[in-house]
Protein backbone atom coordinates (compact mmCIF):
# COMPACT_ATOMS: atom_id res chain seq x y z
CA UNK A 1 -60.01 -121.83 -5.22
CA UNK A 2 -62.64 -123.44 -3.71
CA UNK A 3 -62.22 -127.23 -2.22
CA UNK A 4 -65.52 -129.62 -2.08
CA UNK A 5 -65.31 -132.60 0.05
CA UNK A 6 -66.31 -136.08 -1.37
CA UNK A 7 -67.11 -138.82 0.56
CA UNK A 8 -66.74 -142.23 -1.15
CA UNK A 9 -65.80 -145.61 0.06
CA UNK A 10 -65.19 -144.25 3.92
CA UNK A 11 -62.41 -142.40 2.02
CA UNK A 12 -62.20 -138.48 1.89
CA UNK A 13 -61.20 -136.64 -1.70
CA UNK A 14 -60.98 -133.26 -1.75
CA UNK A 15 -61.99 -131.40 -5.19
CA UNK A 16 -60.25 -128.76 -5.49
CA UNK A 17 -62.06 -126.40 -7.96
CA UNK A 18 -60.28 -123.44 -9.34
CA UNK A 19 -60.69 -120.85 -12.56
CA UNK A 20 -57.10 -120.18 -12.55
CA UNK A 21 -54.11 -122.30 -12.66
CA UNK A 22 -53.03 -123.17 -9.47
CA UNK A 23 -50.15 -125.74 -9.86
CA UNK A 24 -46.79 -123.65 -11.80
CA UNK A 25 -44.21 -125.17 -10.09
CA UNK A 26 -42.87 -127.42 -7.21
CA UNK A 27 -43.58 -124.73 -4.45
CA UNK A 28 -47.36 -124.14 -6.23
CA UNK A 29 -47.82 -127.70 -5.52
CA UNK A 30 -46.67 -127.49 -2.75
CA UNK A 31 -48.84 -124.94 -1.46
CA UNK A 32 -51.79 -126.68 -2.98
CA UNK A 33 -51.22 -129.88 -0.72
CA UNK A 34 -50.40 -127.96 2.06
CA UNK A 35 -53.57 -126.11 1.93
CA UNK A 36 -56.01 -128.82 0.67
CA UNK A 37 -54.71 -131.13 3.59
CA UNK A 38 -55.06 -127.68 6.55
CA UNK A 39 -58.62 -127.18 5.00
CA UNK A 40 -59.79 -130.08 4.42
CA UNK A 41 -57.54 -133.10 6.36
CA UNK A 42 -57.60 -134.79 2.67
CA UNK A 43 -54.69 -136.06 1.07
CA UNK A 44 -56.70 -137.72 -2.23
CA UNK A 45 -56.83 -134.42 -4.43
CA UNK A 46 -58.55 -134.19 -8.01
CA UNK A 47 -57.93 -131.33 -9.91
CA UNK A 48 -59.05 -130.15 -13.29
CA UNK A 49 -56.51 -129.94 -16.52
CA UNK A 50 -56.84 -126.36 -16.68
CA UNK A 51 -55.87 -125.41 -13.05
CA UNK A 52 -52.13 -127.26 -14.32
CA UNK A 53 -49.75 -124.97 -16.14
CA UNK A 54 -48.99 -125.99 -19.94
CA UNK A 55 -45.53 -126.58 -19.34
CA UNK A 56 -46.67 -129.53 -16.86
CA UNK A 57 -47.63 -131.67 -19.95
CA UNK A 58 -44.00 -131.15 -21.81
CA UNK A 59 -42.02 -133.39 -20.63
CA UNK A 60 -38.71 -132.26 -21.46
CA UNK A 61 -39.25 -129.33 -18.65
CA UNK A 62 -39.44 -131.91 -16.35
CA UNK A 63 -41.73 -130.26 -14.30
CA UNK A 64 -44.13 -132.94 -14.04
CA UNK A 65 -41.70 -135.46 -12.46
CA UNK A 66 -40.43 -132.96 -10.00
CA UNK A 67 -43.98 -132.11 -8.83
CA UNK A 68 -45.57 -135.88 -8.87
CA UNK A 69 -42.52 -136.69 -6.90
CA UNK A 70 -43.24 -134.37 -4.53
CA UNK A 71 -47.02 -135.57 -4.50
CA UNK A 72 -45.43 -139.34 -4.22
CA UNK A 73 -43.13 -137.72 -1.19
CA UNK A 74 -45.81 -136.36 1.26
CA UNK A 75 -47.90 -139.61 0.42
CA UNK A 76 -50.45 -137.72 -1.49
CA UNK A 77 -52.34 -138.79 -4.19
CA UNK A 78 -53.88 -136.96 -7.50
CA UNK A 79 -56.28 -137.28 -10.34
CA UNK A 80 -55.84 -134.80 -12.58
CA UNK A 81 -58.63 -134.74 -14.56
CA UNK A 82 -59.81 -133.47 -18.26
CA UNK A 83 -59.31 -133.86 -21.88
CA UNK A 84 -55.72 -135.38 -22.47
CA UNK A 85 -56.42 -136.32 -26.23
CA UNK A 86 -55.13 -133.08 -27.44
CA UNK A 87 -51.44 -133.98 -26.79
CA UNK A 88 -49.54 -135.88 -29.20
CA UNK A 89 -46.46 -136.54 -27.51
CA UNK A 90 -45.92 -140.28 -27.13
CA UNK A 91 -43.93 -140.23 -24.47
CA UNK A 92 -46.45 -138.29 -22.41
CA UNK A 93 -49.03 -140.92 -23.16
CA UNK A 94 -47.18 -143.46 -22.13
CA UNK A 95 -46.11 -141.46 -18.50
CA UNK A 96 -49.85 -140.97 -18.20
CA UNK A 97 -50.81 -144.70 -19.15
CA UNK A 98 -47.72 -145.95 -16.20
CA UNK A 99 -49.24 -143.47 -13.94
CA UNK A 100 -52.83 -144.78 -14.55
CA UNK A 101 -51.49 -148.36 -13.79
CA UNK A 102 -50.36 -147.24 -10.74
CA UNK A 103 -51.98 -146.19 -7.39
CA UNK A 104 -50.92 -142.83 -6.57
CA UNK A 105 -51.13 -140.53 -9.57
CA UNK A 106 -53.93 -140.60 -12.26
CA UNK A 107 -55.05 -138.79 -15.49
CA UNK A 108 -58.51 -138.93 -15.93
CA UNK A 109 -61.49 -137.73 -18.07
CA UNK A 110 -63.88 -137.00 -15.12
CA UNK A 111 -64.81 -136.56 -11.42
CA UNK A 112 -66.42 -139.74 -11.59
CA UNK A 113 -63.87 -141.97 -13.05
CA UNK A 114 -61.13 -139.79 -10.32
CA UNK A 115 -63.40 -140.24 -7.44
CA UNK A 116 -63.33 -144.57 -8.09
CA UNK A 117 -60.08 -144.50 -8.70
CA UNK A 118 -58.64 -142.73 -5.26
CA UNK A 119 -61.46 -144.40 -3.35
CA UNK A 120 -60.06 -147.55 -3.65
CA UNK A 121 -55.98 -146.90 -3.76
C-alpha cells in the first residue's frame, strides 16, 4: 500500500494506492483509517474499486453499511473510485446515487472527480 498526499483546496486527501484488496471487513477498514490518518494526518481517503472486496458491493451482506458507518463514525470521509457500471443491482445504484448526494461517502469514476468532491465537503 502506498499513500500519496494531495493537496487541493487547503484540504489534505490521502490516495491510498494498493494492488491488493485492502478493505474485507469492518476491522480492514478499520486498519486502513487508522493507518492512512498515523501516516498521513488525512482523514479524506480515495481508494480504487479493486482494493474493496466483492462482497462490499452486495448488499444483502451488509458489509458496506457496517463499514461506511464506521467511516461516518470516526468522521472520515471516502471516494471510492472506479468503474461501477458493471453492477446491476438497483438497489446498489440507488445506495451509491444517496451516497453521492451526500457529503461524506462517494462513488466515483476517477481521482479527479474524488479529489473535487472531498475538497469541498
Amino acid at each position: 500500500m502506498k499513500i500519496k498526499i494531495i493537496k487541493e483546496n487547503g484540504v489534505d486527501l490521502a490516495f491510498v494506492m494498493s494492488n491488493e484488496v485492502l478493505i474485507t471487513d469492518v476491522q480492514s477498514a478499520l486498519d486502513l483509517m487508522a493507518t492512512v490518518s498515523y501516516e498521513s494526518g488525512c482523514n479524506r481517503i480515495i481508494i480504487n474499486k479493486q482494493a474493496v472486496c466483492d462482497e462490499f458491493f452486495d448488499l444483502k451482506t451488509r458489509l458496506a453499511g457496517e463499514i461506511l458507518q464506521k467511516f461516518m463514525n470516526y468522521q472520515t470521509k471516502i471516494a471510492i473510485i472506479g468503474d461501477f457500471s458493471i453492477y446491476s443491482s438497483k438497489s446498489l445504484k440507488d445506495f451509491m446515487y444517496e451516497s453521492n448526494n451526500g457529503r461524506d461517502i462517494f462513488f466515483l469514476s476517477d481521482e479527479d472527480q474524488a479529489i473535487d468532491r472531498l475538497s469541498k465537503v
